[in-house]
Protein backbone atom coordinates (compact mmCIF):
# COMPACT_ATOMS: atom_id res chain seq x y z
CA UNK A 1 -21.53 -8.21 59.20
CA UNK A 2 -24.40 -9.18 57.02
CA UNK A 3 -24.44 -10.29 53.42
CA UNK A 4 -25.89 -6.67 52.46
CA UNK A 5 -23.11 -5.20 54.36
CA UNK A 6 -20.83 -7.45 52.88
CA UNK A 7 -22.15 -6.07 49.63
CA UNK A 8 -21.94 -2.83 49.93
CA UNK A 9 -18.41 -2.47 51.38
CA UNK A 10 -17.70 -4.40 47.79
CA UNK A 11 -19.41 -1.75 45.80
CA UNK A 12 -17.62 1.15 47.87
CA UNK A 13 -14.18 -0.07 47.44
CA UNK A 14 -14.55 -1.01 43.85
CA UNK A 15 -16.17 2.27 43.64
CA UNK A 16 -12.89 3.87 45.27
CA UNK A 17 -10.53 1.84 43.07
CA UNK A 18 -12.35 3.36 40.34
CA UNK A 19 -11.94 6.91 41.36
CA UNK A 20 -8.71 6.76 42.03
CA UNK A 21 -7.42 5.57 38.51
CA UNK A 22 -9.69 8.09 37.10
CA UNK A 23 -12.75 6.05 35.68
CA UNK A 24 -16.20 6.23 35.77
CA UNK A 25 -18.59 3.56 37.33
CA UNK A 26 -20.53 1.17 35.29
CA UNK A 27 -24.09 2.71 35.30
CA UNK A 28 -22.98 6.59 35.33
CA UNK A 29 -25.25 8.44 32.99
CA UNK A 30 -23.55 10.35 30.01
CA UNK A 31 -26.99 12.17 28.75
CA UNK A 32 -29.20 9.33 27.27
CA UNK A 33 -26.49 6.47 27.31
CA UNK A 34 -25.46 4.58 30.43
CA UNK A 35 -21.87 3.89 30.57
CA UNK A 36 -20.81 0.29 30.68
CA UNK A 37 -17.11 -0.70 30.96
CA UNK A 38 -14.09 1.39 30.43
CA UNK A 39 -12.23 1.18 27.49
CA UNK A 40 -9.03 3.14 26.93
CA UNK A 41 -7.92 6.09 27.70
CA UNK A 42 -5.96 8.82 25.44
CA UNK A 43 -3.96 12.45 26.02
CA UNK A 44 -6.95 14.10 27.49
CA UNK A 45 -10.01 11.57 27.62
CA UNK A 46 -11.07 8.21 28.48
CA UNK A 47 -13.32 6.06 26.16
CA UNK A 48 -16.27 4.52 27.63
CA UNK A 49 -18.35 1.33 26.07
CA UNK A 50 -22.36 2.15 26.69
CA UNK A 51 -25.71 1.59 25.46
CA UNK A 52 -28.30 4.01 24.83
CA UNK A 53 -31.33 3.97 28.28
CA UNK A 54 -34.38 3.54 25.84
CA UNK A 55 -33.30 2.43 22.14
CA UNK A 56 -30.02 -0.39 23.29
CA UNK A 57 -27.96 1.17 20.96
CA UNK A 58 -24.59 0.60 21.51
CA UNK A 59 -22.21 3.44 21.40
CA UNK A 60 -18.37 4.50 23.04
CA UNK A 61 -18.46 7.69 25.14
CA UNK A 62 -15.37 9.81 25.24
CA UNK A 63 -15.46 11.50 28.62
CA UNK A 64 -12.75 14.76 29.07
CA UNK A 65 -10.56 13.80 32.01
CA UNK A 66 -11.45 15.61 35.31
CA UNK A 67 -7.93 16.44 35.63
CA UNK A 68 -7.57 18.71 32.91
CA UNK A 69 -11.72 19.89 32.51
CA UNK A 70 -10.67 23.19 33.63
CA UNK A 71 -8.12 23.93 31.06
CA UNK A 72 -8.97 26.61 28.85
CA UNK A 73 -6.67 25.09 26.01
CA UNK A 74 -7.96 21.13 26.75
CA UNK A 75 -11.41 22.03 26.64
CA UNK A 76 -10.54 24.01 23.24
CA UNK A 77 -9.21 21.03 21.89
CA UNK A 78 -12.02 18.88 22.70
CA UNK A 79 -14.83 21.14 21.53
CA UNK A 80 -13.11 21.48 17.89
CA UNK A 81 -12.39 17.62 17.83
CA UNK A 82 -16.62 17.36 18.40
CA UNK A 83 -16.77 20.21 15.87
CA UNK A 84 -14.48 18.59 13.04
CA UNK A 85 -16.21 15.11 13.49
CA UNK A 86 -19.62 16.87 12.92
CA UNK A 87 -18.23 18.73 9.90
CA UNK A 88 -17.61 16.05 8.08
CA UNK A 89 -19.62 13.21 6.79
CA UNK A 90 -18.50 10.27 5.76
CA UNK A 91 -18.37 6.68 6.29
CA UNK A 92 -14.63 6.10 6.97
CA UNK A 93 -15.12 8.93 9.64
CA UNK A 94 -16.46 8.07 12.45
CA UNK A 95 -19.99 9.08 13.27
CA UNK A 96 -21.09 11.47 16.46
CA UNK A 97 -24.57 10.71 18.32
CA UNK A 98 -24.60 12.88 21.14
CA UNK A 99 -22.69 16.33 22.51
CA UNK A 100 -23.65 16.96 26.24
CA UNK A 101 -22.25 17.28 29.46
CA UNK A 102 -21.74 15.16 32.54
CA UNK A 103 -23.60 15.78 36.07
CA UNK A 104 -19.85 17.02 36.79
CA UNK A 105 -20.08 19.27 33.97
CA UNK A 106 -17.35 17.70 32.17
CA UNK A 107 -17.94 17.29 28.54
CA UNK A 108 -18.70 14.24 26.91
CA UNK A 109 -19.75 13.04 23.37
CA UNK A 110 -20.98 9.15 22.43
CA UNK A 111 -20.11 7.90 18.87
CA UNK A 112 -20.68 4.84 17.10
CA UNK A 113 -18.94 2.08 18.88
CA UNK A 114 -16.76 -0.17 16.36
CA UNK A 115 -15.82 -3.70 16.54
CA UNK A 116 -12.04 -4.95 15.08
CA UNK A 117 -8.52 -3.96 15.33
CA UNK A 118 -6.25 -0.74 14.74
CA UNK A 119 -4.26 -1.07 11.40
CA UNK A 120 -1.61 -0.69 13.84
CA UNK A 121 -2.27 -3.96 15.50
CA UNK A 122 -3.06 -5.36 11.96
CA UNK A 123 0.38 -4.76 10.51
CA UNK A 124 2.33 -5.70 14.03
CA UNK A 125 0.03 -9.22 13.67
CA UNK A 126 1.05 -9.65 9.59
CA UNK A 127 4.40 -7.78 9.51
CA UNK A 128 4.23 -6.39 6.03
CA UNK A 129 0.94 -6.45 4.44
CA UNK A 130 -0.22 -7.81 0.67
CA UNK A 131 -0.32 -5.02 -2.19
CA UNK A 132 -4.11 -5.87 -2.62
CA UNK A 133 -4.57 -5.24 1.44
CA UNK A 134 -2.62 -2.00 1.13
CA UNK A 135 -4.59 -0.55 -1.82
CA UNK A 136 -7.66 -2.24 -0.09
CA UNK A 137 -7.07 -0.14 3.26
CA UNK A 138 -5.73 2.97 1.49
CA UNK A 139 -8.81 3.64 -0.49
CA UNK A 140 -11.26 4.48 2.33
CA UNK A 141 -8.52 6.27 4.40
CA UNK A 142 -7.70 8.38 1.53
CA UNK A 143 -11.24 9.30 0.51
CA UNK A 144 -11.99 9.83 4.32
CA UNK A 145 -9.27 12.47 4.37
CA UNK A 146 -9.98 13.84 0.71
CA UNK A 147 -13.55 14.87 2.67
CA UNK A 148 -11.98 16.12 5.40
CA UNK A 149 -9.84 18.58 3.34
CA UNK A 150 -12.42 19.19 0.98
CA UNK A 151 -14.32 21.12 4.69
CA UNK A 152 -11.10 22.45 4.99
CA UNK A 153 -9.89 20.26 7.72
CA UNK A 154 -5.63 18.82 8.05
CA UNK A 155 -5.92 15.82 9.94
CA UNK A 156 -1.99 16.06 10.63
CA UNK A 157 -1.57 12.59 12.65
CA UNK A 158 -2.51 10.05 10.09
CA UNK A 159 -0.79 6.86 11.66
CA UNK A 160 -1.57 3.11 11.86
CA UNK A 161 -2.91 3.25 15.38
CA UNK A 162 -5.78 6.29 14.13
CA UNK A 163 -6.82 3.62 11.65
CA UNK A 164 -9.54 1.10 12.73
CA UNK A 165 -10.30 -2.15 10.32
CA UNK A 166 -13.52 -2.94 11.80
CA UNK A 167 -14.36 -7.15 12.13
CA UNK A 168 -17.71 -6.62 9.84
CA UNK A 169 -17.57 -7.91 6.74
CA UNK A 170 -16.99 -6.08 4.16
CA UNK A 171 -14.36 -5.03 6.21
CA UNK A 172 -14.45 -1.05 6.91
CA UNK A 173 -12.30 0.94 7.53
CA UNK A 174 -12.48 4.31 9.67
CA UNK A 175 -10.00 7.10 10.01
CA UNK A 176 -9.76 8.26 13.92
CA UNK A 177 -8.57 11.14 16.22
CA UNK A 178 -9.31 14.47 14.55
CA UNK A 179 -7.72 15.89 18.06
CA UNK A 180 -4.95 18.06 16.62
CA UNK A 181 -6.93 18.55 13.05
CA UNK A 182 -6.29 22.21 12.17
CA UNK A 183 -8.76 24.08 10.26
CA UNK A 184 -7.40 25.44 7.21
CA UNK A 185 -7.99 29.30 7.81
CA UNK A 186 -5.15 30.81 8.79
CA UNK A 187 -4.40 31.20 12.75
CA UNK A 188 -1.45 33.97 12.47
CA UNK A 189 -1.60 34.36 16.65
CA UNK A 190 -2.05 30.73 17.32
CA UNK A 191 0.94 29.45 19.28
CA UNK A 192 2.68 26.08 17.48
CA UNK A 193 3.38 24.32 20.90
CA UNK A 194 1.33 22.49 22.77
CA UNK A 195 0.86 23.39 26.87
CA UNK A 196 3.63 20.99 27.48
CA UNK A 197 5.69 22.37 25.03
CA UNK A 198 5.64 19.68 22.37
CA UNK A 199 5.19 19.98 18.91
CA UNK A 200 1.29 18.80 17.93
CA UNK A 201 1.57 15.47 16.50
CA UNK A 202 3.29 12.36 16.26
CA UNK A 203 7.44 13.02 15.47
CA UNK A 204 7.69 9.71 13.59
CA UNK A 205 5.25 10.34 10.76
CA UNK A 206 5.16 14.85 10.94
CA UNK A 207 6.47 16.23 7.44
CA UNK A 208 9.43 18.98 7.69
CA UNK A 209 6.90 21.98 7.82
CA UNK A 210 5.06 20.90 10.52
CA UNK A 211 8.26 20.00 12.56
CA UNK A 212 8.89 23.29 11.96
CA UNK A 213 6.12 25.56 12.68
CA UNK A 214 5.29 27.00 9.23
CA UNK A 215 2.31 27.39 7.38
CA UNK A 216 0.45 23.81 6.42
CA UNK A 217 -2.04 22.61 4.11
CA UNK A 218 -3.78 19.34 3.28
CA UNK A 219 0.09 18.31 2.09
CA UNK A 220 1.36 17.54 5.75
CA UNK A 221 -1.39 14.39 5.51
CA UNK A 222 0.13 13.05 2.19
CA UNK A 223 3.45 13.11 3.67
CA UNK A 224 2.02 10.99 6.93
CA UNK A 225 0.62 8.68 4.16
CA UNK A 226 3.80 8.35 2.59
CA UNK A 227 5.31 6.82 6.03
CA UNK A 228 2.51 5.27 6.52
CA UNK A 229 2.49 3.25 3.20
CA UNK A 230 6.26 2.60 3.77
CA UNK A 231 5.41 0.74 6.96
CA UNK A 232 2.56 -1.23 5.14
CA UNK A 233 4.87 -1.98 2.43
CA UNK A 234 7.77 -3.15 4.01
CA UNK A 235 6.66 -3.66 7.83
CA UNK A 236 9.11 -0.79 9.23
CA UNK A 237 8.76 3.13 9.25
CA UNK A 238 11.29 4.61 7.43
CA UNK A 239 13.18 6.04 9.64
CA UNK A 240 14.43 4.33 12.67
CA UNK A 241 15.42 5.55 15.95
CA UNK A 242 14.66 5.96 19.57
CA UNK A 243 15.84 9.72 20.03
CA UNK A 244 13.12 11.86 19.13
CA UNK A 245 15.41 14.99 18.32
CA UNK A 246 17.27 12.09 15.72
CA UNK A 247 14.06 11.09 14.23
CA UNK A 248 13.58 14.66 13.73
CA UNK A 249 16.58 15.46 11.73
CA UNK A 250 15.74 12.69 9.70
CA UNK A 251 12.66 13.84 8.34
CA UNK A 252 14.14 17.19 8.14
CA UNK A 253 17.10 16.06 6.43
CA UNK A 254 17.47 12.87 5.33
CA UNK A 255 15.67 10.88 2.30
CA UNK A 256 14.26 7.77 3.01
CA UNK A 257 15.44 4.70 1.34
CA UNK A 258 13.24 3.23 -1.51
CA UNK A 259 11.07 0.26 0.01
CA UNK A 260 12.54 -1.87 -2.47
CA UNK A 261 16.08 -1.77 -0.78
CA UNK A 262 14.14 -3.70 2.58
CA UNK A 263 11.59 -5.90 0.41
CA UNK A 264 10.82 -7.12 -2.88
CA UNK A 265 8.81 -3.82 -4.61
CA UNK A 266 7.96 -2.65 -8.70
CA UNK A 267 10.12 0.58 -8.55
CA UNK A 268 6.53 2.41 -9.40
CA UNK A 269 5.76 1.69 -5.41
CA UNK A 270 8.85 2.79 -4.54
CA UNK A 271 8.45 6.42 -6.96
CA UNK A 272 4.81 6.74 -4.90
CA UNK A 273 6.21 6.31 -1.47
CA UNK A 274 9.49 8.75 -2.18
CA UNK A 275 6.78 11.39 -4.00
CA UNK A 276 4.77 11.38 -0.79
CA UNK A 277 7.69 12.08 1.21
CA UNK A 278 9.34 14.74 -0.55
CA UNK A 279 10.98 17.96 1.92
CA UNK A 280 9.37 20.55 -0.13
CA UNK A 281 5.56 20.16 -0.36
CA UNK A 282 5.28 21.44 -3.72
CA UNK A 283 6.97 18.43 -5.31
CA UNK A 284 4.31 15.80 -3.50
CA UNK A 285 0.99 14.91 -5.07
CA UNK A 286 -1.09 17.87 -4.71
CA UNK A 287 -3.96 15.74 -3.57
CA UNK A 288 -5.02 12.29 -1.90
CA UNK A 289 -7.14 11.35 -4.98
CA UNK A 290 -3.66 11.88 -7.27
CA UNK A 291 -2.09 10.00 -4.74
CA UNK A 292 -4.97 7.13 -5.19
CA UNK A 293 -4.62 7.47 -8.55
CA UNK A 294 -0.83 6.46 -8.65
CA UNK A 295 -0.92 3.81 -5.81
CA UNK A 296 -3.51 2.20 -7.85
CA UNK A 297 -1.77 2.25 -11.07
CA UNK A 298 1.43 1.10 -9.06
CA UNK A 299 -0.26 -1.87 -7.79
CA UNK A 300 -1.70 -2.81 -10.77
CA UNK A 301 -5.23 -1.36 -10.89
CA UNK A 302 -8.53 -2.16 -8.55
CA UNK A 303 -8.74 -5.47 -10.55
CA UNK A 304 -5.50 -7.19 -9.53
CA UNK A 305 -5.67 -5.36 -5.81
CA UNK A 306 -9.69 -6.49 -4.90
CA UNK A 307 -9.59 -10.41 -6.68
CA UNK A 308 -10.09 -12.69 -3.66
CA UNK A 309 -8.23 -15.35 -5.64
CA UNK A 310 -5.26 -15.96 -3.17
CA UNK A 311 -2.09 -15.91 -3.86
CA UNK A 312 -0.24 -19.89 -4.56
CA UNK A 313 0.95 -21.57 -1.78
CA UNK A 314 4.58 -22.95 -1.86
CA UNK A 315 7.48 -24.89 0.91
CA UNK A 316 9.69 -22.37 2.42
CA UNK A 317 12.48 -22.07 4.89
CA UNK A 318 13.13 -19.02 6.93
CA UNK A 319 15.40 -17.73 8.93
CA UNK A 320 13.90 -16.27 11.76
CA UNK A 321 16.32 -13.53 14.06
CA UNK A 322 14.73 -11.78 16.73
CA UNK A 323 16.81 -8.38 19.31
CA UNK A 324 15.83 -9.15 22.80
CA UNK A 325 16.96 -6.60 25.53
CA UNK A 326 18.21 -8.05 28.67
CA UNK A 327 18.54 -6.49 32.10
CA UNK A 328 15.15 -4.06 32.42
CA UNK A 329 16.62 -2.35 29.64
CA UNK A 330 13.22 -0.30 28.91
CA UNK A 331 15.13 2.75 28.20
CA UNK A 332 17.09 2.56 24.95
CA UNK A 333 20.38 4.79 25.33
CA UNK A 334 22.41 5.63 22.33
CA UNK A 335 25.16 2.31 23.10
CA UNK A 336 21.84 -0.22 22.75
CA UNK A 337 20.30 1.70 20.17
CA UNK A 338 23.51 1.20 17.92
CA UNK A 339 23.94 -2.62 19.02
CA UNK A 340 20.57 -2.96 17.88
CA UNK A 341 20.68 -1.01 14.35
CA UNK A 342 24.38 -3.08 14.15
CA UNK A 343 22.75 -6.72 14.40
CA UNK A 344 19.78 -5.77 12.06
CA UNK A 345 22.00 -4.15 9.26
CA UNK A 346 24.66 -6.75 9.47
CA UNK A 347 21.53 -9.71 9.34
CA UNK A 348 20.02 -8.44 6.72
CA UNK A 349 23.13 -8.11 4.08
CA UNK A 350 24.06 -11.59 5.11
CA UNK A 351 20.77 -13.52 4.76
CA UNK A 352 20.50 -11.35 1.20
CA UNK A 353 24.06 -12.36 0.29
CA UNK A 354 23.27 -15.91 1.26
CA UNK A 355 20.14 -15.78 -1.24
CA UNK A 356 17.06 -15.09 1.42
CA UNK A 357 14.07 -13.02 0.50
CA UNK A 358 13.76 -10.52 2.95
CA UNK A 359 10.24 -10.85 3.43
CA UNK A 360 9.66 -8.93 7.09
CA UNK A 361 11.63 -6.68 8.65
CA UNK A 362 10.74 -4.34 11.68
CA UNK A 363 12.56 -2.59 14.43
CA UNK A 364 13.59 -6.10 16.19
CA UNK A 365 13.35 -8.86 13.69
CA UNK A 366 14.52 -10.22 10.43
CA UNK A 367 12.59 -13.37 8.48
CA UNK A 368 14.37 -14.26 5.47
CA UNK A 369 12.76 -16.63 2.95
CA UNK A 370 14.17 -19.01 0.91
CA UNK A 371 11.28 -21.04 -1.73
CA UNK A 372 12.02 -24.94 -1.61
CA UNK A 373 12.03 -27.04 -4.70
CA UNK A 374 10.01 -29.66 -5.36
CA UNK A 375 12.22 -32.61 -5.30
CA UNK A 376 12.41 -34.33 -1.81
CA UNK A 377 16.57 -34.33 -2.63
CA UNK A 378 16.61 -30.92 -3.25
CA UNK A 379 14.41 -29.74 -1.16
CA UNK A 380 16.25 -31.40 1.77
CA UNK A 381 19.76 -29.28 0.69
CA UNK A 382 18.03 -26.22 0.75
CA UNK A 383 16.65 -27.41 4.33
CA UNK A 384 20.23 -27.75 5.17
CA UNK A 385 21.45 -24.84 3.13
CA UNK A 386 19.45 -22.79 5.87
CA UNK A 387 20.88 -24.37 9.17
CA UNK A 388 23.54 -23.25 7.59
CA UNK A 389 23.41 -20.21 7.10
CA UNK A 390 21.47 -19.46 10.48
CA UNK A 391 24.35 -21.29 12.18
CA UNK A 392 27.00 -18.93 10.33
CA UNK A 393 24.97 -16.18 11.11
CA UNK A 394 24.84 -16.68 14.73
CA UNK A 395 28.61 -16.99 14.82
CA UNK A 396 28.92 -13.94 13.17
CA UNK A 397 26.75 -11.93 15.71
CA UNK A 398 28.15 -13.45 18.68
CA UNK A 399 31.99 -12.14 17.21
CA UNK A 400 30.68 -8.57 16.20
CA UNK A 401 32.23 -5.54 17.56
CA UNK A 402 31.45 -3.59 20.53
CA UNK A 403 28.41 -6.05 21.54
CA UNK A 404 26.43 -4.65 24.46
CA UNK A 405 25.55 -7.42 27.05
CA UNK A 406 22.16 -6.30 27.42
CA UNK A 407 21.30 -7.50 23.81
CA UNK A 408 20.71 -10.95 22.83
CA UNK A 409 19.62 -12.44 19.67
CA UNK A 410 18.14 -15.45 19.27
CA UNK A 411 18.25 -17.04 15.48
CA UNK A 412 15.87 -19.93 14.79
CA UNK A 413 14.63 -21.89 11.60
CA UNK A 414 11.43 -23.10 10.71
CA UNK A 415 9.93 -24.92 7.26
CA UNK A 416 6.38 -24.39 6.09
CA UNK A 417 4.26 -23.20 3.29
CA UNK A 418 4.08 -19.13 2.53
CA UNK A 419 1.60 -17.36 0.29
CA UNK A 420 4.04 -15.96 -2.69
CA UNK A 421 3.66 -14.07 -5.90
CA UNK A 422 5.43 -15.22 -8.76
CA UNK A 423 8.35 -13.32 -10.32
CA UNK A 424 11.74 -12.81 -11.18
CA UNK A 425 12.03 -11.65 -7.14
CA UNK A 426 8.69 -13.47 -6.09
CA UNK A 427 6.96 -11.73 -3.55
CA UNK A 428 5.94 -12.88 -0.23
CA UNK A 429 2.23 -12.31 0.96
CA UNK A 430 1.67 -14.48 4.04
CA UNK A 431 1.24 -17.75 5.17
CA UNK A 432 2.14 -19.85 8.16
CA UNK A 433 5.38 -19.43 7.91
CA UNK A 434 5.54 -15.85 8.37
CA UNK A 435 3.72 -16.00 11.68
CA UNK A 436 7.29 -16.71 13.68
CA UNK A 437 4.79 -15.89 17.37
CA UNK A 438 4.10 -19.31 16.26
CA UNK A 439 6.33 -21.40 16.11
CA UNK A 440 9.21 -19.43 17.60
CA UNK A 441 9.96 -20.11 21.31
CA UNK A 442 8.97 -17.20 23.95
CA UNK A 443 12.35 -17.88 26.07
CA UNK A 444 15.99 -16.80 24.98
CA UNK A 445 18.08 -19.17 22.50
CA UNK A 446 21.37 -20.00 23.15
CA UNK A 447 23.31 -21.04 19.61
CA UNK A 448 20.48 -22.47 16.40
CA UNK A 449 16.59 -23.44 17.47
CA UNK A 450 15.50 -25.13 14.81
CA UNK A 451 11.98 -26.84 14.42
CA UNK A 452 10.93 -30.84 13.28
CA UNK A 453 9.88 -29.02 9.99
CA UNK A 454 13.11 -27.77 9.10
CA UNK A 455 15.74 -30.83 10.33
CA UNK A 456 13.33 -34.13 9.02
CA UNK A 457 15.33 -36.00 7.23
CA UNK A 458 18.55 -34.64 7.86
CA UNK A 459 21.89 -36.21 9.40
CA UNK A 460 22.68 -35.32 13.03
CA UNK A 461 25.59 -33.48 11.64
CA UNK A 462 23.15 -30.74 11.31
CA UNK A 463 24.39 -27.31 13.04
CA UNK A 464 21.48 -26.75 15.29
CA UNK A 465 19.83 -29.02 17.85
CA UNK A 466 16.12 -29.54 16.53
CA UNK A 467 13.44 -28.43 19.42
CA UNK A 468 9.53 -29.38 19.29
CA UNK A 469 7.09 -26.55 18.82
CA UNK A 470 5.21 -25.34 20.91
């Protein structure tokens, strides 16, 4: 065989590999742009990175899958997500180049390609974010969506992973997926379920009318803002479960607790996440600019939220407890789920009891904070203080009852400087210590891992063997 021939049996079978997971070849033509590398791929559609034949201009193509290009309803849905992007203008939405259709005659359309991270990823990477960040990422969102309903659009999905924070500085922000937006006319024969028979949307973040089918307006968005500043807030939705049809009685029935209970919050954050939230849409903020308008004056105003002046830098210990599943256990039945919800609640009261700030908590991990003083002698006690308290934590989730075997915690301390806001309950904001990916170890822990940091200077009596970070 010759190096040609060598060459092109390459091409075919990466050719083939391609086709058979669905993606296009680099160099396929999607009208005047040239497709480049595939990028993701979503419900209906895969994403595309390309530049434009003539001009360079760089772009991402969303291409309808081939799978479902013959569907009536899919190609319905893709049409009015073109049509709703076109509607509006603005520069938090994202912006549409091209409408067209493939050789295949599946439909495509190529939009500005952006450059960063989902607010999603943002939040999972800083846990819980700083008030000036939230009223920083809020703004554009919330004007983005005040345009939206101002042409009569409900975006109805507005969660962290259809937020992009783009790497360009100033940082922007764009509001994505307008795949489920519903116009606001009314659609009296239009059927609530989706050809699979779900319910349009995301269950975690849908307000109680559009669980349940009813009329909506521009309300069911505030509501999916509430959640979403809840999350931002205190690094956890606000409701926690597993089982979709629980999650849905939840928001159905069930208030959510005020922020404040998880994390150090003014009560004025906690009166603008519960108003968002409210069962009956008449008794949230009518629109997203009232909405702006309290978040801001919750905060503190656009002066205190947009100063670049960081916040003081100060010792801290934490105690660091992490819910791994053992076994495969991808699947979380109701026994795990409980173990899981049973470790986190019973952390939590006990680092609070033993005076930590709970500065993160999601839907596996606690980090409690405690400031050090600035005498070495004290500072040193408080060091111990924490072993301490990690090692009688431990204890006390190794004896709780009905344990299931597939879960194992792992509870580790660590010293190091944290960004804080002064107070009566000083609030944390970042800072190395709060970045437990760290200096946290990948593997299981079996009894106290504590770090150099947080046993220098301390008698081997101490309750936890000290291991070097990685």
């Amino acid at each position: 065989m010759t190096d040609d021939d060598e060459a092109e049996t390459r091409t075919f079978l990466y050719s083939e590999r391609l086709a058979a997971r669905g993606e296009l070849p680099p160099g396929t033509l999607a009208g005047e742009y040239i497709l480049e590398e595939f990028i993701a791929r979503g419900g209906c559609g895969a994403v595309y990175s390309a530049r434009h034949s003539r001009s360079g201009r760089r772009a991402a193509v969303k291409v309808l899958n081939e799978a479902v290009a013959h569907s009536p309803r899919v190609l319905e849905r893709f049409a009015r997500e073109i049509e709703v992007l076109r509607r509006i203008s603005h520069p938090s939405i994202i912006e549409i180049y091209e409408v067209d259709k493939l050789d295949d005659h599946r439909p495509f359309y190529a939009m500005e390609r952006l450059e960063g991270q989902t607010l999603d990823a943002f939040i999972r990477a800083e846990t819980r974010l700083a008030l000036r960040d939230v009223l920083e990422l809020m703004e554009p969102v919330c004007a983005a969506l005040g345009a939206a309903h101002a042409a009569g659009i409900i975006h109805r999905d507005v969660k962290a992973s259809n937020i992009f924070i783009c790497s360009s500085q100033p940082r922007t922000v764009k509001l994505l997926d307008f795949g489920i937006a519903k116009m606001l006319a009314p659609e009296e024969s239009s059927t609530w379920l989706t050809t699979a028979g779900r319910m349009p949307g995301t269950p975690s973040i849908m307000a109680p009318e559009q669980i349940l089918g009813g009329p909506i307006d521009a309300r069911v968005d505030i509501y999916a803002l509430g959640v979403l500043l809840h999350r931002m807030l205190v690094g956890r939705l606000p409701f926690h479960t597993h089982d979709t049809d629980e999650m849905v009685r939840k928001h159905l029935e069930e208030m959510p607790l005020p922020p404040s209970v998880r994390v150090p919050l003014p009560p004025e954050l906690d009166a603008v996440v519960l108003r968002c939230m409210e069962k009956q849409r008449e008794r949230r903020y009518s629109s997203v600019e009232e909405l702006m308008r309290a978040l801001g004056e919750a905060i503190g105003g656009p002066s205190s939220s947009v100063s670049s002046r960081p916040e003081p830098r100060m010792p801290a210990v934490a105690v660091y407890l992490e819910v791994r599943t053992r076994g495969g256990a991808d699947e979380l039945d109701d026994a795990l789920v409980a173990d899981i919800g049973q470790v986190l609640d019973l952390s939590e009261a006990q680092l609070a009891r033993a005076g930590f700030i709970l500065a993160s908590i999601t839907g596996n991990e606690v980090l409690g904070v405690r400031l050090l003083p600035s005498s070495a002698i004290e500072e040193r006690r408080e060091r111990r203080a924490a072993l301490d308290a990690a090692a009688a934590l431990h204890e006390m989730l190794v004896q709780r009852p009905d344990a299931d075997a597939r879960v194992h915690v792992n509870v580790c301390v660590h010293a190091d400087e944290v960004q804080a806001r002064p107070g009566p309950q000083p609030e944390i904001t970042g800072g190395a210590l709060m970045n437990a990916g760290q200096w946290a170890p990948p593997g299981e822990v079996h009894g106290v891992f504590a770090t150099p940091s947080a046993t220098a200077g301390l008698t081997s009596s101490t309750p936890a063997d000290p291991t070097p970070v990685r």
